[in-house]
PDB file of N, CA and C in Angstrom:
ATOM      1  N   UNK A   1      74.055  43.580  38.316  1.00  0.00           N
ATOM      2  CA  UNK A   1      73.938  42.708  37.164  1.00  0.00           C
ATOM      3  C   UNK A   1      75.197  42.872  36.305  1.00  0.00           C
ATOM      4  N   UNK A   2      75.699  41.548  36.093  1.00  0.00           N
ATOM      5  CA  UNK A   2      76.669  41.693  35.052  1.00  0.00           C
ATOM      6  C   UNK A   2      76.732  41.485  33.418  1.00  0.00           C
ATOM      7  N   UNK A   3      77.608  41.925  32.494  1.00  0.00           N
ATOM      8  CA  UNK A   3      77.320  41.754  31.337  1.00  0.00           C
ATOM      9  C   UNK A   3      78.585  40.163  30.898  1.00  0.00           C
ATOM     10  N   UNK A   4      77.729  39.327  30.361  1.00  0.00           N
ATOM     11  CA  UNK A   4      78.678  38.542  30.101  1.00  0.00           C
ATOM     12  C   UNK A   4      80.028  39.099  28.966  1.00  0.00           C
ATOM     13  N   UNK A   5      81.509  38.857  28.931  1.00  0.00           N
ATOM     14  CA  UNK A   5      82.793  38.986  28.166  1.00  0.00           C
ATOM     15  C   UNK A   5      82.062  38.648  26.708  1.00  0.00           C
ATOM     16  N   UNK A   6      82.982  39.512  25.864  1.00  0.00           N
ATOM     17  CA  UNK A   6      82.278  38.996  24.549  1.00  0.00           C
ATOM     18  C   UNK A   6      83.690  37.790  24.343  1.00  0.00           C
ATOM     19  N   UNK A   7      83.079  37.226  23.062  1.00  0.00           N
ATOM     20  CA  UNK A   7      83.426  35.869  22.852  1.00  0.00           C
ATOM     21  C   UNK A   7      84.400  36.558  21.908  1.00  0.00           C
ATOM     22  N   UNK A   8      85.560  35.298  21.798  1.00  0.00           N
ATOM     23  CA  UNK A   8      86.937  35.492  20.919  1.00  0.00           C
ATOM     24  C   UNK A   8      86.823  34.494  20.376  1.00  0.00           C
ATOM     25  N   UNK A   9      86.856  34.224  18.951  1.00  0.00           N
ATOM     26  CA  UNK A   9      87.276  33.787  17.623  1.00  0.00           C
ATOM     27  C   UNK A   9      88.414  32.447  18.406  1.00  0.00           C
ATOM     28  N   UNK A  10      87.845  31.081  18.296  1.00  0.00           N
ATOM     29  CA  UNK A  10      88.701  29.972  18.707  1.00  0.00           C
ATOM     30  C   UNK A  10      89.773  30.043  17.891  1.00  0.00           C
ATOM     31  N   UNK A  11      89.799  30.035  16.959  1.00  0.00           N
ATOM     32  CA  UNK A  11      91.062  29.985  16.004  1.00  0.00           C
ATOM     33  C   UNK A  11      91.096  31.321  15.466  1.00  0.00           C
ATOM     34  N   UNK A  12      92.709  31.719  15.424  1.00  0.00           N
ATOM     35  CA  UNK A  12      93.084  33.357  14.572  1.00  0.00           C
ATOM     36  C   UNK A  12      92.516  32.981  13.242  1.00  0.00           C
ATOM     37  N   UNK A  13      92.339  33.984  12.046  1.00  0.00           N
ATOM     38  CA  UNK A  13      92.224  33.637  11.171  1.00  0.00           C
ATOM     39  C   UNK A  13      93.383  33.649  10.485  1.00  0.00           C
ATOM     40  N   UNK A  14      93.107  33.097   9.035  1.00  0.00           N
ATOM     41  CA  UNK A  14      94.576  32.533   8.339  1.00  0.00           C
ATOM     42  C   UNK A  14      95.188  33.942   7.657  1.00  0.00           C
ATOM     43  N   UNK A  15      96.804  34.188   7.546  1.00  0.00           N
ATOM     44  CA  UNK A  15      96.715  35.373   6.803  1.00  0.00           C
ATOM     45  C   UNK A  15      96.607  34.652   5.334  1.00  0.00           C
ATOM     46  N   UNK A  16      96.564  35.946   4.538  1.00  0.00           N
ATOM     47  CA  UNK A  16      96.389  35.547   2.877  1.00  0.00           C
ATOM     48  C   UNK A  16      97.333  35.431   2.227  1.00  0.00           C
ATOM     49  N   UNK A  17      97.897  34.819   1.215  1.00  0.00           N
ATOM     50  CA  UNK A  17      99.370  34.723   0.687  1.00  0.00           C
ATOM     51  C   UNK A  17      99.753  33.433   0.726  1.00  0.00           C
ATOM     52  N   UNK A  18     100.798  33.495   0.308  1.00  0.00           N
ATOM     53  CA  UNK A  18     101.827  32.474   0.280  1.00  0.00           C
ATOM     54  C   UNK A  18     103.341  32.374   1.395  1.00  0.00           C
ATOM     55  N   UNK A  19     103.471  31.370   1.695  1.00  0.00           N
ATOM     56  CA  UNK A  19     104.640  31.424   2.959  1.00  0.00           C
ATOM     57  C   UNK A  19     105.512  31.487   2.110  1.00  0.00           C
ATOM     58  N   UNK A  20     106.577  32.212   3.055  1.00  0.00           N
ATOM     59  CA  UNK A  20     108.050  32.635   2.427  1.00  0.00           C
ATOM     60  C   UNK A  20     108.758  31.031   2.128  1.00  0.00           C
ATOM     61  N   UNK A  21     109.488  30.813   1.229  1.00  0.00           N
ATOM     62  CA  UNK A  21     110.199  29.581   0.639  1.00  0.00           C
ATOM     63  C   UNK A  21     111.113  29.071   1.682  1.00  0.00           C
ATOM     64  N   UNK A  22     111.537  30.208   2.496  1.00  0.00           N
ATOM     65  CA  UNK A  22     112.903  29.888   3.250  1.00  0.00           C
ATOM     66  C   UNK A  22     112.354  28.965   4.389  1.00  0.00           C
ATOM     67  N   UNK A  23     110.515  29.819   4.971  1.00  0.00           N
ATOM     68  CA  UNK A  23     109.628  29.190   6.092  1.00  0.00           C
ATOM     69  C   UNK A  23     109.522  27.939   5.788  1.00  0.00           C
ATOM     70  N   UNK A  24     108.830  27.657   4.862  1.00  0.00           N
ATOM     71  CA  UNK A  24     108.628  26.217   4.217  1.00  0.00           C
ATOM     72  C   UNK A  24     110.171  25.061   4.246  1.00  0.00           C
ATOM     73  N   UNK A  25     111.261  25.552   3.777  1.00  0.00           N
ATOM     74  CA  UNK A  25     112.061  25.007   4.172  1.00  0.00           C
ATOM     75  C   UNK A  25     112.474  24.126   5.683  1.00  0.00           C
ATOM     76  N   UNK A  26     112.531  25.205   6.335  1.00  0.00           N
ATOM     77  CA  UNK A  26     112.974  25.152   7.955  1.00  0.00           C
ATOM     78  C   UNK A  26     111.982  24.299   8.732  1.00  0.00           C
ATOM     79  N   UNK A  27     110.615  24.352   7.958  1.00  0.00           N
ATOM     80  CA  UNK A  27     109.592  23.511   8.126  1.00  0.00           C
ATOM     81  C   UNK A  27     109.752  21.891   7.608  1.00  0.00           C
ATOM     82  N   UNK A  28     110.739  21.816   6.933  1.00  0.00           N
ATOM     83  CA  UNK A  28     110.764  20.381   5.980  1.00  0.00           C
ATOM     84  C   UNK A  28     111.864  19.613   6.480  1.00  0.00           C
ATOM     85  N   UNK A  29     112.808  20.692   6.878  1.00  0.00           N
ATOM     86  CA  UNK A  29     114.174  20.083   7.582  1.00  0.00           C
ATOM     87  C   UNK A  29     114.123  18.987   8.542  1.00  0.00           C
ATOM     88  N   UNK A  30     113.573  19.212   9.433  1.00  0.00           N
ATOM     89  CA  UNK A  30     113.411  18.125  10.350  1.00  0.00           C
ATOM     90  C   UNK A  30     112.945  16.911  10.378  1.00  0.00           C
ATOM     91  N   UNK A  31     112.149  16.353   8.987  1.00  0.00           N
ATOM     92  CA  UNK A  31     111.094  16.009   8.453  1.00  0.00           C
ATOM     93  C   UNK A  31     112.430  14.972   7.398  1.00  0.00           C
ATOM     94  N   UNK A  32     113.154  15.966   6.670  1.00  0.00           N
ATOM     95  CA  UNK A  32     114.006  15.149   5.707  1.00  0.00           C
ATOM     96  C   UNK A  32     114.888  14.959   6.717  1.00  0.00           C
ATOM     97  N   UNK A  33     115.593  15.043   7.782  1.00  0.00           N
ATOM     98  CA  UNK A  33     116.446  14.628   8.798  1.00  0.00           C
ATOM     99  C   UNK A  33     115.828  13.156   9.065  1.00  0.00           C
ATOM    100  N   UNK A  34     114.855  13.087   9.942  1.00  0.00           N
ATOM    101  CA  UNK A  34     114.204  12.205  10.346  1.00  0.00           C
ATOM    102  C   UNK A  34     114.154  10.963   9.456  1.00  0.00           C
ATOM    103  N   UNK A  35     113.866  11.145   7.880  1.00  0.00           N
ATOM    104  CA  UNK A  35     113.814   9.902   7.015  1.00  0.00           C
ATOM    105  C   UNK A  35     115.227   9.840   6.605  1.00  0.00           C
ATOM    106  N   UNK A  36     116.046  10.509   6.585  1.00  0.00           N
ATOM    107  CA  UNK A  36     117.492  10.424   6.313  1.00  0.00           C
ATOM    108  C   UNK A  36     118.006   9.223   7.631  1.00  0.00           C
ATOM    109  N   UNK A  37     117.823   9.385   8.676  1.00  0.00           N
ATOM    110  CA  UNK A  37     118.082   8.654   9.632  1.00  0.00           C
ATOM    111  C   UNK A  37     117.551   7.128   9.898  1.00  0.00           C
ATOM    112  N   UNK A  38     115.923   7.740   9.514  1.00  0.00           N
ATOM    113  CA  UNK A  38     115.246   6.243   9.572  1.00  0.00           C
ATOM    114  C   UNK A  38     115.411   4.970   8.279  1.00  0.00           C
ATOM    115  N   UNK A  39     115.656   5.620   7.135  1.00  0.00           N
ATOM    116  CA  UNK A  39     115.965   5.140   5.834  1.00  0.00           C
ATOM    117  C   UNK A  39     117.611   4.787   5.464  1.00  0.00           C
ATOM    118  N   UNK A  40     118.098   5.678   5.948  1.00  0.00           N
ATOM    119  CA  UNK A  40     119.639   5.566   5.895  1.00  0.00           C
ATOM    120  C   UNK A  40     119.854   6.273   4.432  1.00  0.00           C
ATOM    121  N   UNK A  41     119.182   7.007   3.726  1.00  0.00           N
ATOM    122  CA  UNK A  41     119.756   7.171   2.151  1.00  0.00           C
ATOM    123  C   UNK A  41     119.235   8.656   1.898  1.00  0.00           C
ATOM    124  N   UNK A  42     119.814   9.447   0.872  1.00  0.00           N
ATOM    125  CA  UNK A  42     119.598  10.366   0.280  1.00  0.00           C
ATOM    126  C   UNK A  42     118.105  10.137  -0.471  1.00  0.00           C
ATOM    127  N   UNK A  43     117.882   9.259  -0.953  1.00  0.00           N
ATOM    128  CA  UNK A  43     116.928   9.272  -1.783  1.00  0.00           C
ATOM    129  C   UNK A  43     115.693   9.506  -1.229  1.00  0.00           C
ATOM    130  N   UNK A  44     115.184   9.145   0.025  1.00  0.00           N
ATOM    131  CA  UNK A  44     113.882  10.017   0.735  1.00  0.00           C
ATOM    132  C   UNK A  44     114.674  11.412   0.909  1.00  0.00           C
ATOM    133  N   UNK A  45     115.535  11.377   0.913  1.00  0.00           N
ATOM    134  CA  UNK A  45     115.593  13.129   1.707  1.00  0.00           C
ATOM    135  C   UNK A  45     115.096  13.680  -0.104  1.00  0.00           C
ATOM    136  N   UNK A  46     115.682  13.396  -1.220  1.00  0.00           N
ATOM    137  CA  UNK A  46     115.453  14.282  -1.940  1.00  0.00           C
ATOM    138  C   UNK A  46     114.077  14.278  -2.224  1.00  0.00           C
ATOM    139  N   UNK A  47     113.405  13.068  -2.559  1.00  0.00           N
ATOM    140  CA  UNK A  47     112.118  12.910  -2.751  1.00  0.00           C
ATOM    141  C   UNK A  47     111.031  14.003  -1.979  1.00  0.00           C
ATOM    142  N   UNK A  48     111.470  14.033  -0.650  1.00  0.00           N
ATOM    143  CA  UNK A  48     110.755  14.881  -0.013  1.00  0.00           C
ATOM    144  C   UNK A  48     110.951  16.527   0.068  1.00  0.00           C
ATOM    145  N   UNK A  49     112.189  16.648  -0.840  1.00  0.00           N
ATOM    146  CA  UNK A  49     112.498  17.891  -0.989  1.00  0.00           C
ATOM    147  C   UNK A  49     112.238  18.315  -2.083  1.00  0.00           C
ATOM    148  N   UNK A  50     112.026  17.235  -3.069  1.00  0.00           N
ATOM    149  CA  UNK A  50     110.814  17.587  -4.215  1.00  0.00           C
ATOM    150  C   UNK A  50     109.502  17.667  -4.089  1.00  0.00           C
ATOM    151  N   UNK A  51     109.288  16.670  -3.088  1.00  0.00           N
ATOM    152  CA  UNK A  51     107.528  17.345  -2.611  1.00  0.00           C
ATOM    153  C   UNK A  51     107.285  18.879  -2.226  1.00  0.00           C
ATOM    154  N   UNK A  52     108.153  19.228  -1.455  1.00  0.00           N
ATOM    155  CA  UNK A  52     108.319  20.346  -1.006  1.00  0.00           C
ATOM    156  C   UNK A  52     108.029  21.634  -1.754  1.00  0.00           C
ATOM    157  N   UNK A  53     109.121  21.500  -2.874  1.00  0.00           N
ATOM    158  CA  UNK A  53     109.085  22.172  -3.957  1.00  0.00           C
ATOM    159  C   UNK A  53     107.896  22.003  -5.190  1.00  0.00           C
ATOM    160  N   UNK A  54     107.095  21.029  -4.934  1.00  0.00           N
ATOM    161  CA  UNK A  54     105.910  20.766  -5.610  1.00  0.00           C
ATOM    162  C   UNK A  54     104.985  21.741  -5.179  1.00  0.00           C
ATOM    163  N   UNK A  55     104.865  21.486  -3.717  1.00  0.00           N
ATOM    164  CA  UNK A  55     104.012  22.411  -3.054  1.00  0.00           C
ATOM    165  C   UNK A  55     103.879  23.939  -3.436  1.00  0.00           C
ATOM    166  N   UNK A  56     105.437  24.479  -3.084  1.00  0.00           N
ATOM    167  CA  UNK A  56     105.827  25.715  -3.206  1.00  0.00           C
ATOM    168  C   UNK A  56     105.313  26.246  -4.427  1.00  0.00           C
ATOM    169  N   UNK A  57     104.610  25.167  -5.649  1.00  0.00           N
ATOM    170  CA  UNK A  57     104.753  25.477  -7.054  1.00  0.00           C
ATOM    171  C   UNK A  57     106.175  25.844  -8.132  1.00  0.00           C
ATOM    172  N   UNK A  58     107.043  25.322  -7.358  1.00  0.00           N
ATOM    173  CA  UNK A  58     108.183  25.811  -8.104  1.00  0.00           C
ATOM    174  C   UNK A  58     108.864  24.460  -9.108  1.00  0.00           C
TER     175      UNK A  58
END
């Protein structure tokens, strides 16, 4: 007779805190690239780099 595997947690859990500013960045980059390209203008890139910084609370 066998014992069934115990079960693992589908998702890790979240750590606690706040992400480092620099993470969040490197995370946004590609994101303000992308509308820089599709828009042609600075003005989404900054917009979204003020969202960014909304987020961050800063």
């Amino acid at each position: 007779m066998t014992h069934p595997a115990p079960r693992r947690p589908t998702f890790a859990p979240r750590r606690a805190g706040r992400r480092h500013p620099l993470v969040a960045t490197l995370m946004a980059l590609p994101l303000a690239a992308l509308l820089l390209l599709v828009f042609d203008g600075w003005e989404t890139v900054a917009t979204q780099a003020s969202s960014v910084g909304a987020m961050l609370g800063r």
